[in-house]
Every structure is written in structure tokens, then in C-alpha cells.
N, C-alpha and C. Protein backbone atom coordinates (compact mmCIF):
# COMPACT_ATOMS: atom_id res chain seq x y z
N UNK A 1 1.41 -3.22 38.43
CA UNK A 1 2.71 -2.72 37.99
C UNK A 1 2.69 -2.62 36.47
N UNK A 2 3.13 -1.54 35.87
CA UNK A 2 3.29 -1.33 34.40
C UNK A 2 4.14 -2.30 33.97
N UNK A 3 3.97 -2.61 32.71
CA UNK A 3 4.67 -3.17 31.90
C UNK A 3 6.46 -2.53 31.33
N UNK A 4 7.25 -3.65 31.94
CA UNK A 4 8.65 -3.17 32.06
C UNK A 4 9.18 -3.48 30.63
N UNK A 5 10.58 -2.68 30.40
CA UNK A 5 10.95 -3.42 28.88
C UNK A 5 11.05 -5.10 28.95
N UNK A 6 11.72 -5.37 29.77
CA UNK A 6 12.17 -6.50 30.16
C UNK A 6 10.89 -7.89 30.01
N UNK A 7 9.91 -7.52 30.49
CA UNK A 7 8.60 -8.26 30.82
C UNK A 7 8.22 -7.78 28.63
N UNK A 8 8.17 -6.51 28.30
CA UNK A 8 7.86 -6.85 26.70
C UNK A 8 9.09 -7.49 25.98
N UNK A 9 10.07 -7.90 26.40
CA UNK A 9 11.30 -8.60 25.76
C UNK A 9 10.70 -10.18 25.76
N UNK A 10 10.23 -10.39 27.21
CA UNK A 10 9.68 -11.67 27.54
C UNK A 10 9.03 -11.98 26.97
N UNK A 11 8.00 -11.14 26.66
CA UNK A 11 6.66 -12.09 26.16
C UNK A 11 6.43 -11.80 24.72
N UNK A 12 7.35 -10.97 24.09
CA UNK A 12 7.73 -11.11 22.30
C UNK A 12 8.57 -12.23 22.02
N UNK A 13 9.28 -12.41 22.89
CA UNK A 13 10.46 -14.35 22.82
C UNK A 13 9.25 -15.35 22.92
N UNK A 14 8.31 -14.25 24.19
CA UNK A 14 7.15 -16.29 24.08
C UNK A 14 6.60 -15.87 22.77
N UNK A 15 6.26 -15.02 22.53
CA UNK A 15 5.06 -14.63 20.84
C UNK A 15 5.90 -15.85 19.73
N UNK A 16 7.03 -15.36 20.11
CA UNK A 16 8.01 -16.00 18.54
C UNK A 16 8.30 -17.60 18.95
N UNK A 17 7.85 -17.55 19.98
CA UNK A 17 8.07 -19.34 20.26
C UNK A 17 7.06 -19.77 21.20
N UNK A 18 5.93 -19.12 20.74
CA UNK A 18 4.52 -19.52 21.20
C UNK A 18 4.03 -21.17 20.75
N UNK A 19 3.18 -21.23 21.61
CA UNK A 19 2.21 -22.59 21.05
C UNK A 19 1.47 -22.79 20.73
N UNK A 20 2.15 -23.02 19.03
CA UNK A 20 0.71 -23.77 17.84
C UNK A 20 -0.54 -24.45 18.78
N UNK A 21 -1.95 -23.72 18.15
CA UNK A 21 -3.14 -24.04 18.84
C UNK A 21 -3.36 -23.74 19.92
N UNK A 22 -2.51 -22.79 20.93
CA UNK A 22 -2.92 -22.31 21.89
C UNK A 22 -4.06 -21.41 22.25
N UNK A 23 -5.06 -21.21 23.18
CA UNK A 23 -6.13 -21.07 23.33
C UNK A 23 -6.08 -19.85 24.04
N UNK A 24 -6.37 -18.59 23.68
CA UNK A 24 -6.02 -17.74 24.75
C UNK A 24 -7.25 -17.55 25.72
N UNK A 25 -6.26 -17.26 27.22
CA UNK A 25 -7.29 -17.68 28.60
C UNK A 25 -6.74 -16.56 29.38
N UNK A 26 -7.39 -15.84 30.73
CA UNK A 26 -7.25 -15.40 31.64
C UNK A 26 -6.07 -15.76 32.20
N UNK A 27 -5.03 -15.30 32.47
CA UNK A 27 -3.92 -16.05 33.53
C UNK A 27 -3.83 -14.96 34.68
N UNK A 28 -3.45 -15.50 35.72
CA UNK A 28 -3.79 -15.22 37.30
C UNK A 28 -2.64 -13.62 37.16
N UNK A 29 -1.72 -13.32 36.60
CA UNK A 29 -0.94 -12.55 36.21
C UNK A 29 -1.57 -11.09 35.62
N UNK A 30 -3.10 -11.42 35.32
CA UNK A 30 -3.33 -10.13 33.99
C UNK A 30 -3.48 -10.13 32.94
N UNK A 31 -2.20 -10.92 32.66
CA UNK A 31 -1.71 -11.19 31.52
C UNK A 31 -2.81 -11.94 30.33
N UNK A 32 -2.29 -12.14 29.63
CA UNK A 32 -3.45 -13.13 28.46
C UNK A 32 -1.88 -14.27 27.92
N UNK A 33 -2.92 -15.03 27.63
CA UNK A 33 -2.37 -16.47 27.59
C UNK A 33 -0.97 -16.35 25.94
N UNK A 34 -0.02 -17.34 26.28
CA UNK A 34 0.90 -17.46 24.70
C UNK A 34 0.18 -17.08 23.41
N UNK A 35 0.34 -16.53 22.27
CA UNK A 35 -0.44 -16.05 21.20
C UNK A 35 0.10 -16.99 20.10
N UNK A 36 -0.92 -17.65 19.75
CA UNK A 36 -0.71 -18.88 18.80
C UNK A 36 -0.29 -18.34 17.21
N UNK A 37 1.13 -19.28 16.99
CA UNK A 37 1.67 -19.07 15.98
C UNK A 37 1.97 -20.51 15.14
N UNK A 38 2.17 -20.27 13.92
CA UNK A 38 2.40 -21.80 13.38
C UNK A 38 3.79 -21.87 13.44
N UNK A 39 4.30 -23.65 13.87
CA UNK A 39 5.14 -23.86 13.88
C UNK A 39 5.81 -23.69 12.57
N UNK A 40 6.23 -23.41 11.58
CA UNK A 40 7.04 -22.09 10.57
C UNK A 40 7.63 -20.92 11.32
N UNK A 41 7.07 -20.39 11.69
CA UNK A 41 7.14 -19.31 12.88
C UNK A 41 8.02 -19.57 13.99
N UNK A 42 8.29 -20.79 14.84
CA UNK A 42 8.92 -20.67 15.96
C UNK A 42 10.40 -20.73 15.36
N UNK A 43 11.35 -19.90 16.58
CA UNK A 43 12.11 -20.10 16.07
C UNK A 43 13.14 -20.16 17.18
N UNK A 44 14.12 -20.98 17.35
CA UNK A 44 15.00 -21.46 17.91
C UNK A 44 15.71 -19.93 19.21
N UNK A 45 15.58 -20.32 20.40
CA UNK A 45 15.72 -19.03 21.46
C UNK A 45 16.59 -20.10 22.42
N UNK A 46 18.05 -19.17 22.61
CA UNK A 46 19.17 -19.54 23.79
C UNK A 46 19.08 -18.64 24.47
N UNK A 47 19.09 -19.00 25.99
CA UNK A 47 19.48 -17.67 26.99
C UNK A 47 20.49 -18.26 27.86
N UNK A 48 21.93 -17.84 28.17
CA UNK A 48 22.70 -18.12 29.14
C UNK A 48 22.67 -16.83 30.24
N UNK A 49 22.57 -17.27 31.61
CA UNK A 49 22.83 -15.98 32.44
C UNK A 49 23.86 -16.93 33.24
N UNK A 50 24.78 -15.85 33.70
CA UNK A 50 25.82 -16.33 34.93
C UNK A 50 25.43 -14.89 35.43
N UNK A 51 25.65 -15.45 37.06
CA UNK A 51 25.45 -14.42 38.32
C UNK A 51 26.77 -14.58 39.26
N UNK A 52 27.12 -13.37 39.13
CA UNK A 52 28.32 -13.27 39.55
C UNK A 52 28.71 -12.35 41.16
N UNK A 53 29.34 -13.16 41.90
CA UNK A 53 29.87 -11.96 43.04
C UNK A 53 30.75 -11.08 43.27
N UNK A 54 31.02 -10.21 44.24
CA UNK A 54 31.37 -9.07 44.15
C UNK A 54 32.94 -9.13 43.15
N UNK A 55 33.60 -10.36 43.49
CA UNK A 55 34.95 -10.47 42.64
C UNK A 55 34.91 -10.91 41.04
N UNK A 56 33.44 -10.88 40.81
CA UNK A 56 33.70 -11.24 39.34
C UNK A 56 33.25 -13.02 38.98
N UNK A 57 33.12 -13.67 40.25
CA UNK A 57 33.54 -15.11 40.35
C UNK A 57 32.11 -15.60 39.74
N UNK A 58 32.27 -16.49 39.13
CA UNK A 58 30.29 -16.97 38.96
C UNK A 58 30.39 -17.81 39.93
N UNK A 59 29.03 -17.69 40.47
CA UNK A 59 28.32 -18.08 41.80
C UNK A 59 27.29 -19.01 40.74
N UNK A 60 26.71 -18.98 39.69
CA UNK A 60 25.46 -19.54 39.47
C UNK A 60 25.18 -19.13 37.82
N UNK A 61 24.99 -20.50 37.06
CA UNK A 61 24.31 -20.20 35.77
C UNK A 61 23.03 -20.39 35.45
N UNK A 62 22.82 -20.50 34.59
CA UNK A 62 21.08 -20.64 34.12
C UNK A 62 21.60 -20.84 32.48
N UNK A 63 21.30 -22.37 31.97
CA UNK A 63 21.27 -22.39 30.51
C UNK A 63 20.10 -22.87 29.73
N UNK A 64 19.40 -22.19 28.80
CA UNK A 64 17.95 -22.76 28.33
C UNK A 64 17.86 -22.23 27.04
N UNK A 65 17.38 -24.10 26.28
CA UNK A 65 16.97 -23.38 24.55
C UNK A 65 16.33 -24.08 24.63
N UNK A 66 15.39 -23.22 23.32
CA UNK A 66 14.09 -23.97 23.21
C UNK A 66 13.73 -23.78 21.99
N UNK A 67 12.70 -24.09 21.30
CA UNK A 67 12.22 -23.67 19.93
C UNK A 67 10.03 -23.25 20.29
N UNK A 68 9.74 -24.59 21.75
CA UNK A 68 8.93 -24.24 21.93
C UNK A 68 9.23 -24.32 23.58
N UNK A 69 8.80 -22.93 24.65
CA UNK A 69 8.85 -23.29 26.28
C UNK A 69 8.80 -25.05 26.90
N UNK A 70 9.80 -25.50 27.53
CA UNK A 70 9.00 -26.53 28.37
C UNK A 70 9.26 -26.03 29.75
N UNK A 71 8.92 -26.95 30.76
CA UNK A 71 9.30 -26.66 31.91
C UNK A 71 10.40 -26.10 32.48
N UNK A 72 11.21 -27.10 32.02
CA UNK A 72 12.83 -26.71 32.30
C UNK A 72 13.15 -24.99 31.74
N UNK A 73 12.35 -24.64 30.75
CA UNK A 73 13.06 -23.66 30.21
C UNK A 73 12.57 -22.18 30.79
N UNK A 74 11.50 -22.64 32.12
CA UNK A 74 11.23 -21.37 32.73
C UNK A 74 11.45 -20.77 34.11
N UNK A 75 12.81 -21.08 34.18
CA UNK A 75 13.56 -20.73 34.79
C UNK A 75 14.39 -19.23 34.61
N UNK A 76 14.51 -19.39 33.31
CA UNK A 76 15.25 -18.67 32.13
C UNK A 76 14.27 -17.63 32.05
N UNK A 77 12.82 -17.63 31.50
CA UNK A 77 12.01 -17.27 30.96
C UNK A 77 11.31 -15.96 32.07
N UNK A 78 11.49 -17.00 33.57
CA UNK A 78 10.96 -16.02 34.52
C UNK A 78 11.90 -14.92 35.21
N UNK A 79 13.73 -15.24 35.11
CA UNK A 79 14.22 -14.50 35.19
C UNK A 79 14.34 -13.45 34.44
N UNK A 80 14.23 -13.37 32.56
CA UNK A 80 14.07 -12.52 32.11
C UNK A 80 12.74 -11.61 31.74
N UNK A 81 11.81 -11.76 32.46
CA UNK A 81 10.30 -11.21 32.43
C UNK A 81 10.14 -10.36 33.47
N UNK A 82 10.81 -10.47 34.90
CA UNK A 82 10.63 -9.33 35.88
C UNK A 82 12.30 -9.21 36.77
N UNK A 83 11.99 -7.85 36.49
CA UNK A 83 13.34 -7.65 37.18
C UNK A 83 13.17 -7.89 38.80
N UNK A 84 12.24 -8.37 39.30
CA UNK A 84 11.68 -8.70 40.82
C UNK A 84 12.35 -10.21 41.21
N UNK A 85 12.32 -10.99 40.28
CA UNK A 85 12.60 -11.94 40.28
C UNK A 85 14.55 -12.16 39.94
N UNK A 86 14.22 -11.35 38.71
CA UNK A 86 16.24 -11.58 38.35
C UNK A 86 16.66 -10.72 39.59
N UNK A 87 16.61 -9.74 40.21
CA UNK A 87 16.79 -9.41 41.43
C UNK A 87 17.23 -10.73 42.60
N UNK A 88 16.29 -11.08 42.76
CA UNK A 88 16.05 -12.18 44.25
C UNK A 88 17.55 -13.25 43.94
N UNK A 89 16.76 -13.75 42.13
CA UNK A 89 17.88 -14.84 42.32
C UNK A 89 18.94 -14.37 42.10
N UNK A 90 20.07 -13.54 41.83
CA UNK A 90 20.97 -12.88 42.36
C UNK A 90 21.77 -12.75 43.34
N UNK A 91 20.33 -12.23 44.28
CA UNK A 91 20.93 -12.05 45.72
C UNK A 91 20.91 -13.84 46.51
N UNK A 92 19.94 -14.67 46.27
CA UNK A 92 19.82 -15.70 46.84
C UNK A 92 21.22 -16.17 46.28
N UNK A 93 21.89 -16.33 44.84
CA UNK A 93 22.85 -16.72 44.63
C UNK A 93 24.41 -15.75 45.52
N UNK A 94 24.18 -15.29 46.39
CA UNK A 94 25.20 -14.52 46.60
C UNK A 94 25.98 -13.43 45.84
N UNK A 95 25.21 -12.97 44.80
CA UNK A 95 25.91 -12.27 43.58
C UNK A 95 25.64 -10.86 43.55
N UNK A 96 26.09 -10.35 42.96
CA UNK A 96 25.81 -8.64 43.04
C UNK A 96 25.73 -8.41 41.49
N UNK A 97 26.24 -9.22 40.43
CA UNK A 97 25.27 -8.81 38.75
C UNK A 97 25.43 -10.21 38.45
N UNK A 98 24.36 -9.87 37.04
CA UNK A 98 24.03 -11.38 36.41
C UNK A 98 24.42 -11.03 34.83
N UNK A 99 24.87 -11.71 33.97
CA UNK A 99 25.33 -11.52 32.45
C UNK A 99 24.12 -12.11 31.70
N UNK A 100 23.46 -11.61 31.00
CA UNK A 100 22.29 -12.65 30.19
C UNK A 100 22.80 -12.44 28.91
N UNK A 101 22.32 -13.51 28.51
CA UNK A 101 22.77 -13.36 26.75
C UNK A 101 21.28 -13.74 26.04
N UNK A 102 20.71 -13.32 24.94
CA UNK A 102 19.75 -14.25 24.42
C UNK A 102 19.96 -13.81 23.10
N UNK A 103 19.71 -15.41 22.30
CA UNK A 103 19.84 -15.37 20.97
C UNK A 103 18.77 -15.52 20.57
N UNK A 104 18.39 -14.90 19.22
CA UNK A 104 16.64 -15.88 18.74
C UNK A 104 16.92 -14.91 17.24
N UNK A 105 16.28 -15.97 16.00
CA UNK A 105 16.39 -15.05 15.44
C UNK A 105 17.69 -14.51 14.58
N UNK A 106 18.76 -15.36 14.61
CA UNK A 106 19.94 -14.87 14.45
C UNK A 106 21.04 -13.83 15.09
N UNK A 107 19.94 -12.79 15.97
CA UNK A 107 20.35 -11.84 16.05
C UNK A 107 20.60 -12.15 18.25
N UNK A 108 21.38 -11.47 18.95
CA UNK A 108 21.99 -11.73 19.69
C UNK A 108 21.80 -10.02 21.04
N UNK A 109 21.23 -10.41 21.87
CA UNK A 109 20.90 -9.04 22.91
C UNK A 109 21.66 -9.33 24.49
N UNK A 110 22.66 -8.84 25.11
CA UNK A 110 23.53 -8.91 25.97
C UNK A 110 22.60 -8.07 27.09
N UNK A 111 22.56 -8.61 28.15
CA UNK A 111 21.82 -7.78 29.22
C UNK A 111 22.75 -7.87 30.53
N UNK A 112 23.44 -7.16 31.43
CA UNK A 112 23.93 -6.92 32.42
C UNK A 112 22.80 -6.47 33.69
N UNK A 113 23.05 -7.03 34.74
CA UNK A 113 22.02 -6.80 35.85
C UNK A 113 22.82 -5.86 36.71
N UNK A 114 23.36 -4.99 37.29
CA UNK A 114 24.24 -4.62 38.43
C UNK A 114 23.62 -3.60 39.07
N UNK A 115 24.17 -4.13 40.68
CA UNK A 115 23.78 -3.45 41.61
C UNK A 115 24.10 -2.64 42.07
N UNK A 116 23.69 -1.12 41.93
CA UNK A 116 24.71 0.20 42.19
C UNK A 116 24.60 0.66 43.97
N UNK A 117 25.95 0.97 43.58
CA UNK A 117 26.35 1.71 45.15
C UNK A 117 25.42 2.03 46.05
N UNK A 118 24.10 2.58 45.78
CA UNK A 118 23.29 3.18 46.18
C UNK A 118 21.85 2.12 46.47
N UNK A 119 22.02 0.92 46.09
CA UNK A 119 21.27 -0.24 46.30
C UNK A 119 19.87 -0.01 45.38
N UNK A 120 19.99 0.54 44.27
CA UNK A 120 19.26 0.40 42.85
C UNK A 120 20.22 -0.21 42.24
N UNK A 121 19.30 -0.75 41.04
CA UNK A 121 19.57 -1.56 40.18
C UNK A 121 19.93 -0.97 38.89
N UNK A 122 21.10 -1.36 37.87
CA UNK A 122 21.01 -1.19 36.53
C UNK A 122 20.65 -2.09 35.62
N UNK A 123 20.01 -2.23 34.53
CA UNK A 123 19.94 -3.42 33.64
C UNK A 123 20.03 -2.52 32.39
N UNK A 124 21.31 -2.98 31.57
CA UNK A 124 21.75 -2.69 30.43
C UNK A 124 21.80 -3.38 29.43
N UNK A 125 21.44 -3.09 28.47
CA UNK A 125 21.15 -4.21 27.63
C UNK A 125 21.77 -3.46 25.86
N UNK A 126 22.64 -4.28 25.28
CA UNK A 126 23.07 -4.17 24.04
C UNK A 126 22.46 -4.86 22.98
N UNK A 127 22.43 -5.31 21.86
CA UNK A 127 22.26 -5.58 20.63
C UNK A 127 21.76 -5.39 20.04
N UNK A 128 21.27 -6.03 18.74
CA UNK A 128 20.85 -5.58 17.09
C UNK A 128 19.68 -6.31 17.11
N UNK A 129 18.76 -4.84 16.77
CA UNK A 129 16.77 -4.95 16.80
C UNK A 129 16.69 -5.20 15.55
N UNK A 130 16.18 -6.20 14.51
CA UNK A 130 15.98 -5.56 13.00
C UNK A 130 17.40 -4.99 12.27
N UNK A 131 18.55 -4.95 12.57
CA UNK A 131 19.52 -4.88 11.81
C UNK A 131 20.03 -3.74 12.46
N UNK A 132 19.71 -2.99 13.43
CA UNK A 132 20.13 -1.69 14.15
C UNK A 132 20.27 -2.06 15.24
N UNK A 133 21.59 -1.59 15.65
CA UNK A 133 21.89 -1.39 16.75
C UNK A 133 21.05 -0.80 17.64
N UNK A 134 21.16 -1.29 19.08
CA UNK A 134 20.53 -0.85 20.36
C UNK A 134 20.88 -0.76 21.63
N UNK A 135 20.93 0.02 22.45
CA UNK A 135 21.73 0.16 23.75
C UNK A 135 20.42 1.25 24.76
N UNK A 136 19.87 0.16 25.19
CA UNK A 136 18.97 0.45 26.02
C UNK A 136 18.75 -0.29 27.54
N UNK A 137 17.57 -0.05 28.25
CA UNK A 137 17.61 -0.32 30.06
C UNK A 137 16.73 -0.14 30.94
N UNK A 138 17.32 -0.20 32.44
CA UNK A 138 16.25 0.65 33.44
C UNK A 138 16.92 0.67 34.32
N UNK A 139 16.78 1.51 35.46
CA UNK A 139 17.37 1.73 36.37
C UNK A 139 16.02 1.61 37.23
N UNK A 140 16.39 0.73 38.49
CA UNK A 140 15.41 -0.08 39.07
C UNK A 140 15.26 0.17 40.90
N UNK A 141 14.27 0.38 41.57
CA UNK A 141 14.43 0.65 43.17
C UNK A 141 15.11 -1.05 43.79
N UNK A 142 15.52 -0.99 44.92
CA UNK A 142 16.51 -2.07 45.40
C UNK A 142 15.35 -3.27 45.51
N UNK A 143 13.97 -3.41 45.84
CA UNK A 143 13.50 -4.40 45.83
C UNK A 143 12.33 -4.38 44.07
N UNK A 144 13.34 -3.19 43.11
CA UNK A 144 12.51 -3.71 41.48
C UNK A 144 10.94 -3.26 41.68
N UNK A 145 10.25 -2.95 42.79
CA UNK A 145 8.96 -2.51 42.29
C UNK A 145 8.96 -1.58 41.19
N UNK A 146 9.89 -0.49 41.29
CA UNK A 146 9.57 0.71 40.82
C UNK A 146 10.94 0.52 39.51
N UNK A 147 11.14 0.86 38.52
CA UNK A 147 11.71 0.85 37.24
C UNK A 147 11.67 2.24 36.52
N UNK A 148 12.74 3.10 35.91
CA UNK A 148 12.84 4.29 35.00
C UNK A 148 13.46 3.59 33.85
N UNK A 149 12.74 3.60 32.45
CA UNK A 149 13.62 3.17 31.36
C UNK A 149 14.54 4.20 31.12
N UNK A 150 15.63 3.95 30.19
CA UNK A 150 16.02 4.89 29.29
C UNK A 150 16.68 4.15 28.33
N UNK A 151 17.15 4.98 27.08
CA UNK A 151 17.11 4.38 25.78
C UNK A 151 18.12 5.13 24.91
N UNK A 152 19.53 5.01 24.67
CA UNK A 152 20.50 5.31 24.28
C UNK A 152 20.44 5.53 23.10
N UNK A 153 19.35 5.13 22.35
CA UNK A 153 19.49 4.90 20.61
C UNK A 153 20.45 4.72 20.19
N UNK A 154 21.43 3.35 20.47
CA UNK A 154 22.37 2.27 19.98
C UNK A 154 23.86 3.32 20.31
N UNK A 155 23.66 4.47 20.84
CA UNK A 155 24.75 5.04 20.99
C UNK A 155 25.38 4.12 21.92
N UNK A 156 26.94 3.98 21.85
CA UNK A 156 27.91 3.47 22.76
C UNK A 156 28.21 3.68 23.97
N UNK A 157 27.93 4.90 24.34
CA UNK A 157 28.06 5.25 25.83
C UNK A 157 26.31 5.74 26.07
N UNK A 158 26.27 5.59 27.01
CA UNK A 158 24.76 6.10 28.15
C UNK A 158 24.57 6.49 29.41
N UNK A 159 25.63 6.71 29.76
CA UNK A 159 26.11 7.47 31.22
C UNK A 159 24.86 8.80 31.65
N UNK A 160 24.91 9.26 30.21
CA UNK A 160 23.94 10.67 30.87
C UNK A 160 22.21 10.17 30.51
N UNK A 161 21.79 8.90 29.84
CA UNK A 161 20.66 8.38 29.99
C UNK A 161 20.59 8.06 31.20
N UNK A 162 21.70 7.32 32.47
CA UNK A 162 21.31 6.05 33.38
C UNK A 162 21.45 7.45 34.16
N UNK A 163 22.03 8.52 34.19
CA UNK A 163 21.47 9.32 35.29
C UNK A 163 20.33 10.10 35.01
N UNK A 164 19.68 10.11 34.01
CA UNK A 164 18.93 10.97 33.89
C UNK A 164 17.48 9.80 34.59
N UNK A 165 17.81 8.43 34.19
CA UNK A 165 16.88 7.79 34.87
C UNK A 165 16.59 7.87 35.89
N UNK A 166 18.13 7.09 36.81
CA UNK A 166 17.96 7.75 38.28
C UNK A 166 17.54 8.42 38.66
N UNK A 167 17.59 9.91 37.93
CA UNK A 167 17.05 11.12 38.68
C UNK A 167 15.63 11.13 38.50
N UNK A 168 14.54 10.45 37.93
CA UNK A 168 13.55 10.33 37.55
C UNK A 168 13.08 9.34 38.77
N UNK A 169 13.43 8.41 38.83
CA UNK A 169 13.31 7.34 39.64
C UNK A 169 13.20 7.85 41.30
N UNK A 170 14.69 8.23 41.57
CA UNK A 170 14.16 9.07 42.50
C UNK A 170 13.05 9.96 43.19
N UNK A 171 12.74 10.91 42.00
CA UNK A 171 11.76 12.26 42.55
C UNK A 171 10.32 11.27 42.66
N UNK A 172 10.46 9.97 42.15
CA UNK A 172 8.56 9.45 41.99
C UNK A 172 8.77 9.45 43.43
């Protein structure tokens, strides 16, 4: 599976709060191991998600800060890295969207999960990259294999990005 925004959101939060002296290794994922930074470098990362059901009600939170990953905090970490996963726990929570927030950095990125009529997924995501605004996403197949980004360039509305995704998403 290609690399989703979501999964490069993930693993630029682990870059910036990687572990001093880490050794990079093969991981069973593909992937390559945390990319060692000096502690100067790490820097303090909150993520709150609430998952909510069809009335709005929270069904389920998730709260995690860290400066460096521990256990506890990858919970957080694995929900925001694949939308396969923020999917499941969702639905296992009885919920139909999830609210993420993550801070790091000073700067603050709002992500909405919701599940459209049509049993695809939206994930919308707001805040400030580097001092600019951003309003970007994906529109996702109902079990998340398959993902269409699109990318608002911080404009306020994106109605004609999330269909233009869809419609992309679709024809694959």
C-alpha cells in the first residue's frame, strides 16, 4: 500500500520525537526504523481523539503526550498512521467520526474522520504548516485499503476537492 498523508503525518511526529541513538533496522512493516535525533530536537507532541456516534455523543477517547513514544502512547500513534486502523477503532467503538487534535511544535492540526452516506470515508484535516494555513485530506474506500488525497491549499471550503476525490476513488 502507498504511503498515505496520514501515515507521512505519522512518521514526521515520530522524526520530531524520535530516539536519541536509535539504530536504524528493518521493521516487519517496510518501513525503516525511528530516525535518530538529539534530544534538543524532541519536542513535546499531544494528540486527543474522541469518537463519536451517530448523535454526536462520545463513545470513546484516546489521550497521549509525549516528548519521546512510550508504550502507552501508541495507541494514539497507531490510530493516526493508518486510516485502516482509525477506521476499525471507530467502528469497534460504536461511532461513525472521530475528532483528532495534535499539537507539536506550537502549532496545532484538527483532523475529522467521518463516515459518508455512501460507506467511504472522509478525513479532513485543518491547521498551520510552517506559519500557513492548511486544509487538506482523503477520501477513503469503507474498509481504507484504497485512499484519494486532495488538498485545498488552506482555502476554507473544499467541497469541490472531496468530490473531485471521490470521483477519482471511484473510477480506480
Amino acid at each position: 500500500m502507498r504511503t498515505t498523508l496520514l501515515s507521512t503525518i505519522a512518521l514526521a511526529t515520530l522524526a520530531i520525537t524520535g530516539t536519541a541513538g536509535a539504530k536504524p533496522k528493518p521493521v516487519p512493516s517496510g518501513g525503516s526504523a525511528p530516525v535518530a535525533v538529539s534530544p534538543a530536537d524532541m519536542q513535546p507532541v499531544a494528540v486527543e481523539i474522541t469518537i463519536s456516534d451517530a448523535a454526536g455523543t462520545a463513545v470513546k477517547t484516546l489521550s497521549c503526550e509525549w516528548t519521546e513514544p512510550q508504550d502507552d502512547d501508541m495507541q494514539c500513534i497507531r490510530f493516526s498512521s493508518d486510516p485502516q486502523v482509525a477506521f476499525a477503532a471507530i467502528e469497534e467503538a460504536g461511532g461513525v467520526r472521530a475528532d483528532k487534535t495534535l499539537t507539536t511544535r506550537g502549532e496545532t492540526t484538527t483532523t475529522a474522520f467521518t463516515k459518508r452516506y455512501d460507506g467511504t470515508w472522509l478525513i479532513r484535516s485543518r491547521g498551520t504548516i510552517n506559519g500557513a494555513p492548511g486544509h487538506w485530506g482523503m477520501v477513503c474506500t469503507a474498509d481504507g485499503q484504497d485512499c484519494q488525497d486532495w488538498d485545498a491549499n488552506g482555502a476554507k471550503l473544499a467541497q469541490k476537492k472531496v468530490r473531485a476525490a471521490a470521483s477519482k476513488l471511484r473510477k480506480k
